[in-house]
Protein backbone atom coordinates (compact mmCIF):
# COMPACT_ATOMS: atom_id res chain seq x y z
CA UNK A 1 95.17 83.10 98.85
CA UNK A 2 95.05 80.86 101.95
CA UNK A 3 92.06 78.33 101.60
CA UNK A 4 90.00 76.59 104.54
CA UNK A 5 87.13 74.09 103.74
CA UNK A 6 86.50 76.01 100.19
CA UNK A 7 86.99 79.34 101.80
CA UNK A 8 89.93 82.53 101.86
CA UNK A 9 91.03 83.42 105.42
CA UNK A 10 91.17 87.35 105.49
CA UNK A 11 94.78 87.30 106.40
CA UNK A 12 97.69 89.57 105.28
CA UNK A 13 100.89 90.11 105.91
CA UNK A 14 102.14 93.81 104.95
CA UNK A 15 106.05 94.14 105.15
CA UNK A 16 107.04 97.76 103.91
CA UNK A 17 110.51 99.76 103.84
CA UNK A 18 112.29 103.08 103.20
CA UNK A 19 115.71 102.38 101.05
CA UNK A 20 118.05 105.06 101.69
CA UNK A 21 121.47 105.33 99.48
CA UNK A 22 120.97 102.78 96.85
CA UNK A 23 123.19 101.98 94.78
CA UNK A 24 122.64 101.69 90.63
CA UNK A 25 120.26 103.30 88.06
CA UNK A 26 117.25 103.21 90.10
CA UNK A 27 115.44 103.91 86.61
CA UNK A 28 116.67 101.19 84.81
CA UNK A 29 113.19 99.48 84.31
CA UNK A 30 115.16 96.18 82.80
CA UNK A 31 117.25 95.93 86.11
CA UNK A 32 114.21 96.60 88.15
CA UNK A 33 112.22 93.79 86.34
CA UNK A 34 114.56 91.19 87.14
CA UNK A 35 115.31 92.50 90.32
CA UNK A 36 111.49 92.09 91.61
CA UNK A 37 111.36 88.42 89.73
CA UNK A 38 114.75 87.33 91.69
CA UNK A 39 113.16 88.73 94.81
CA UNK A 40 109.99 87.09 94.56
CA UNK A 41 111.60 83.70 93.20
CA UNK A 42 113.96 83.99 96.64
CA UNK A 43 110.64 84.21 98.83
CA UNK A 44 109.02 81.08 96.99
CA UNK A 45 106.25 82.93 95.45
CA UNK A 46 104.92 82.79 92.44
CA UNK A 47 104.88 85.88 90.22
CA UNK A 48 101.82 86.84 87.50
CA UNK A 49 102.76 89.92 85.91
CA UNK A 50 104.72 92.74 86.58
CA UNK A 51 105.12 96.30 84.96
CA UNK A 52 107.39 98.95 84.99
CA UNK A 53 106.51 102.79 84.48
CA UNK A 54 109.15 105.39 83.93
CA UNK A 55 107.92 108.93 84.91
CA UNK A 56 109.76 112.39 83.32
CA UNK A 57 112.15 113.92 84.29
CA UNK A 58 113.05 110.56 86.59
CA UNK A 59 111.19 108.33 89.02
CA UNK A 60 109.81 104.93 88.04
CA UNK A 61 106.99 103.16 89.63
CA UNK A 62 106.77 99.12 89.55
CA UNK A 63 104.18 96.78 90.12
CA UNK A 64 104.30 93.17 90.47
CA UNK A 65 100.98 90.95 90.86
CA UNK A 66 101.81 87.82 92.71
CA UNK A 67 99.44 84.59 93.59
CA UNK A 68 99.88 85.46 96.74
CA UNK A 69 99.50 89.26 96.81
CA UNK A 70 101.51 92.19 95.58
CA UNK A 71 104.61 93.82 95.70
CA UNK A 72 105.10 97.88 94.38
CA UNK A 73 108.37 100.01 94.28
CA UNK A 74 108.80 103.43 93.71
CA UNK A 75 111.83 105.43 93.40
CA UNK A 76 113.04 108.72 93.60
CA UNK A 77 116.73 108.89 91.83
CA UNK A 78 117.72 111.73 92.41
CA UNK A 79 117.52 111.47 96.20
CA UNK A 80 118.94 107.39 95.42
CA UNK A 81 115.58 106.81 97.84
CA UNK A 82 113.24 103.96 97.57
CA UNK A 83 109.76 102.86 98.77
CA UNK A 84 109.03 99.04 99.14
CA UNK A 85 106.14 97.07 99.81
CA UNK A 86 104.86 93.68 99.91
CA UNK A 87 101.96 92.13 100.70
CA UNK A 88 101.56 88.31 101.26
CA UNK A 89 98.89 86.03 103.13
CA UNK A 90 98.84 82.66 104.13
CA UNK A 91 102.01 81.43 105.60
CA UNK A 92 104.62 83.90 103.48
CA UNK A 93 107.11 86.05 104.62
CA UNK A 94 106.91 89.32 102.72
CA UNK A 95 110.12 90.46 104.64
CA UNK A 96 111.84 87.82 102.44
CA UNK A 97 110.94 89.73 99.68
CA UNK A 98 112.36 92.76 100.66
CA UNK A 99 115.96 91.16 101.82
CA UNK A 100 116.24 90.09 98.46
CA UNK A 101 115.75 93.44 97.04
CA UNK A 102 118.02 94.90 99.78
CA UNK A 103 121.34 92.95 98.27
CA UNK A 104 120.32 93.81 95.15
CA UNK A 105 119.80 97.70 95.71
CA UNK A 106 122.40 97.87 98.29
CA UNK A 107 120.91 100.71 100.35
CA UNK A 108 122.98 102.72 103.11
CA UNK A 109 120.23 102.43 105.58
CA UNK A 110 116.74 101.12 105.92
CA UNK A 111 113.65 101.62 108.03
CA UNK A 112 111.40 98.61 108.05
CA UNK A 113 107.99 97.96 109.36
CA UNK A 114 105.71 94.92 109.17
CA UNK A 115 101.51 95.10 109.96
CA UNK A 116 98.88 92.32 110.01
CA UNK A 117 96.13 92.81 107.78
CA UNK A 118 92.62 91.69 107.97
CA UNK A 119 91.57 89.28 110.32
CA UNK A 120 95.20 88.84 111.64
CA UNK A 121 94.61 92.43 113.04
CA UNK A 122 92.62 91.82 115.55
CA UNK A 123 95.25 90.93 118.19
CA UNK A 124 96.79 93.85 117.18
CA UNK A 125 93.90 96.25 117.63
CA UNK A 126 93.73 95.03 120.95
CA UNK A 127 96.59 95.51 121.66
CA UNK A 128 96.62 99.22 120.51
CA UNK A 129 92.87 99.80 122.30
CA UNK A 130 95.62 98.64 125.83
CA UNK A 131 98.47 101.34 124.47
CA UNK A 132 95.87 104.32 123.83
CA UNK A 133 94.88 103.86 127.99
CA UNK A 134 98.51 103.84 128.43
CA UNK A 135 99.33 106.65 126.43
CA UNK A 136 101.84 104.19 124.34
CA UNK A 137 102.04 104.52 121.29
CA UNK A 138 100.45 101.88 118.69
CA UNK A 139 102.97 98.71 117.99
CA UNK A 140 102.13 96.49 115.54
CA UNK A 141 102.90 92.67 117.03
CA UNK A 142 103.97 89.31 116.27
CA UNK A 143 105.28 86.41 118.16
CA UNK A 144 108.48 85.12 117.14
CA UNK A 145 109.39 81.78 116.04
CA UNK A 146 112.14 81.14 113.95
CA UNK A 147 110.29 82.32 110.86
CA UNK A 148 108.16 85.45 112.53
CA UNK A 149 109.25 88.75 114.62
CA UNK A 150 107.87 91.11 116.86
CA UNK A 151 108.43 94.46 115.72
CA UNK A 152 108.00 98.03 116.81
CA UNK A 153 108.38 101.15 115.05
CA UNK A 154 112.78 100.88 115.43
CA UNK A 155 113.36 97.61 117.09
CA UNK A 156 112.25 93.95 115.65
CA UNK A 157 112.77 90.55 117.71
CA UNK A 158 114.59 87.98 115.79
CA UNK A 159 116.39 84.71 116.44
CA UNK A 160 119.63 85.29 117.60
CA UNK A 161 122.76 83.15 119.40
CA UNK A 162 121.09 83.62 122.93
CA UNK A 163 117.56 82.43 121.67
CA UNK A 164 115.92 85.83 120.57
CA UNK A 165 117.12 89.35 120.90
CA UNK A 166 116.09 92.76 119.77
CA UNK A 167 117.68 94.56 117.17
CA UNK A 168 117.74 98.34 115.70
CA UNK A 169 116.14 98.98 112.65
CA UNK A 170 117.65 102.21 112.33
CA UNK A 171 120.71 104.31 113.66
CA UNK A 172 120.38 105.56 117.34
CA UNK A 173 122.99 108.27 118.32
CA UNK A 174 124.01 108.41 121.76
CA UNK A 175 121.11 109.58 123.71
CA UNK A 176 118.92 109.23 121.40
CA UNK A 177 115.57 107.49 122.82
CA UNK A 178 114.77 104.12 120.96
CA UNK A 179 111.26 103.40 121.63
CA UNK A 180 108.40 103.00 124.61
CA UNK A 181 107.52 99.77 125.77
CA UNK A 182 104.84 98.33 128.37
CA UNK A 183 106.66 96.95 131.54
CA UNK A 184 104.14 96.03 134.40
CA UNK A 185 105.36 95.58 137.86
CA UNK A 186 105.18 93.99 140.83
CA UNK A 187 105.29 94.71 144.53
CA UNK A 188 107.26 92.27 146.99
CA UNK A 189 110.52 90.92 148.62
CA UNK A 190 110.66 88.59 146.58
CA UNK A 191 111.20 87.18 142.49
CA UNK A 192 107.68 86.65 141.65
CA UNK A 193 108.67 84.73 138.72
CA UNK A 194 110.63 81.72 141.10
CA UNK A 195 112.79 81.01 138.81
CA UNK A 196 115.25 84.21 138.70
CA UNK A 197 113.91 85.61 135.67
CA UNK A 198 112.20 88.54 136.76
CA UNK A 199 114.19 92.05 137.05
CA UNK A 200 114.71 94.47 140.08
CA UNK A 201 113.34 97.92 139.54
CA UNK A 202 114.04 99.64 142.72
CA UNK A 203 111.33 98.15 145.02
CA UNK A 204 109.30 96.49 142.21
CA UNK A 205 109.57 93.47 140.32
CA UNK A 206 109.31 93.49 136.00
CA UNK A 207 108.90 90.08 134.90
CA UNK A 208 110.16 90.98 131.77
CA UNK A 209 113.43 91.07 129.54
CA UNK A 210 114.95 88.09 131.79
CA UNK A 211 111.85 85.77 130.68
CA UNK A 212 112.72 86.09 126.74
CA UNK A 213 108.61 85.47 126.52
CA UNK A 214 105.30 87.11 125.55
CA UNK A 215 104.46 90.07 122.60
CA UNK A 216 106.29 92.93 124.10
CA UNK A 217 109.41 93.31 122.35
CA UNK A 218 111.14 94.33 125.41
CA UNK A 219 110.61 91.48 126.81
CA UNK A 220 113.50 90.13 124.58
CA UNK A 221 116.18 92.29 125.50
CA UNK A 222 120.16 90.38 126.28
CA UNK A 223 122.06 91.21 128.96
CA UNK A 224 125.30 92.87 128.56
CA UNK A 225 128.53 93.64 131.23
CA UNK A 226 128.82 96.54 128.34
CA UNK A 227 125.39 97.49 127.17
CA UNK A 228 124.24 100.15 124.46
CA UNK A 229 121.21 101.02 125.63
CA UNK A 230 119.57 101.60 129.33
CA UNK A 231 116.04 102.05 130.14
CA UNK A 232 114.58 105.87 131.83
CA UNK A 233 111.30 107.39 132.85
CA UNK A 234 109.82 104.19 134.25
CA UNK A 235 106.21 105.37 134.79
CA UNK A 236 105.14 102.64 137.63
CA UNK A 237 101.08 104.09 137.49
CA UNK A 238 100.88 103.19 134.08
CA UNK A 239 103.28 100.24 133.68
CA UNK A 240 105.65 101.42 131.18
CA UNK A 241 108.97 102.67 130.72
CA UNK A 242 111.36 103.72 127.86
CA UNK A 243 114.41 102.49 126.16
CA UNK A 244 117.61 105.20 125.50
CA UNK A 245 120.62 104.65 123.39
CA UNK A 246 123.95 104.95 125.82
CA UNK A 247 125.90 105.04 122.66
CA UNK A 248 125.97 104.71 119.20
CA UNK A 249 123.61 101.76 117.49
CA UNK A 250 123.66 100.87 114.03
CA UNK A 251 120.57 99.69 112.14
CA UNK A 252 121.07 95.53 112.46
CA UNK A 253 123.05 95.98 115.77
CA UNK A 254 121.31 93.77 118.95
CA UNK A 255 120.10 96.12 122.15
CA UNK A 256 121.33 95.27 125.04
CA UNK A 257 121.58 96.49 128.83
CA UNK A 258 122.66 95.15 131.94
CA UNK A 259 120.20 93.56 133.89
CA UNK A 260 121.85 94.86 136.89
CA UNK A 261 121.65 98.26 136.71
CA UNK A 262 118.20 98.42 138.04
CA UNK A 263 118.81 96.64 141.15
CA UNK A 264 117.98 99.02 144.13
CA UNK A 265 121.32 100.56 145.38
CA UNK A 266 121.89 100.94 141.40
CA UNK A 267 118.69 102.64 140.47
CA UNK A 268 119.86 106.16 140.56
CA UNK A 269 122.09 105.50 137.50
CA UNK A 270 118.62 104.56 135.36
């Protein structure tokens, strides 16, 4: 645990995930035991004990006691599904864990989710006390740097060639809708943000995707001339708006849209 003058911050990081399509004997408890040591080794943490249970007729249940937390598995072979999670605090990445477990598993898809713990929370709670008055649904939040993300329940912001982008966590068909976001706007002629990063929205201002800042993950969506994804139902009232797929995105692809799409005489095509 994370010390401070003789004390333990309340602090954890939870990093859990769905593994769909594995491949292997997901009740090998030998393979499993190395497979959570290598994982944990890879994230630079330091592992105490670990045990394996098989259950009858199949499904095994692991769990791994670490200095700086926990990590559990269970699996259900005979749907190749598995449930991941680790829990770290201080300043460790429990997503590192799971990569780690992800080569080794080799799952066809994967939902992932992250949530602060503890004291860490309380950013978050505020931020979901702001959602519940805008009837958005709850997203946990972090700011990125190039070891953190932001995340919501499909999308998570991650370093990318452009600075930071936003990237599916899942498969979107065409049409599908990706997610709700907060987008608060701004009345007037002109950019409120003077430097050309704000975007059009009919008559209104967003000072959003084109500033690449803040903790709304939207905030960090690219600009394509041949996008995947376009934004609909802007509520201006309550600030928000939501993100569709335009066609097919795979889980790890980045989101993008054109940022000029939403300029007035274009608006009718949102």
């Amino acid at each position: 645990m994370s010390e401070t003058e003789g004390t333990h911050e309340f602090v954890g990081h939870h990093a859990f995930a769905d593994f769909y399509g594995c491949k292997g004997d997901l009740d090998d408890k030998e393979k499993m035991e190395e497979a959570i040591s290598l994982a944990i080794e890879a994230a630079d943490m330091d592992e105490v004990k670990t045990d394996v249970v098989n259950f009858k007729p199949q499904g095994t249940t692991a769990i791994s006691i670490i200095t700086q937390s926990s990590v559990t598995i269970h699996t259900w072979p005979e749907s190749d599904g598995m449930l991941v999670d680790a829990i770290t605090c201080g300043p460790h990445d429990p997503h590192k864990i799971i990569e780690t477990l992800k080569e080794i598993y080799q799952p066809e898809k994967v939902n992932e989710w992250s949530v602060e713990r503890g004291e860490a929370s309380n950013e978050v709670k505020r931020l979901e006390e702001e959602d519940r008055e805008t009837d958005v649904a709850p997203i946990p939040v972090r700011f990125p740097d190039e070891k953190t993300k932001v995340t919501g329940e499909s999308v998570e912001v991650k370093p990318c060639e452009h600075g930071h982008g936003v990237f599916a966590t899942q498969d979107f068909e065409e049409g599908e809708a990706i997610q709700t976001f907060k987008a608060p706007f701004v009345e007037g002629d002109e950019d409120p943000s003077k430097d050309g990063t704000a975007l059009r929205v009919g008559e209104l201002w967003w000072n959003g995707p084109k500033s690449g800042t803040g903790e709304e993950w939207a905030n960090f969506l690219d600009h394509s001339d041949t996008p995947n994804a376009s934004f609909f139902d802007f509520d201006i009232e309550k600030g928000t708006g939501s993100l569709i797929a335009i066609q097919p995105i795979g889980r790890g692809d980045e989101i993008l849209i054109d940022y000029g799409e939403y300029a007035p005489e274009n608006l009718e095509r949102a």
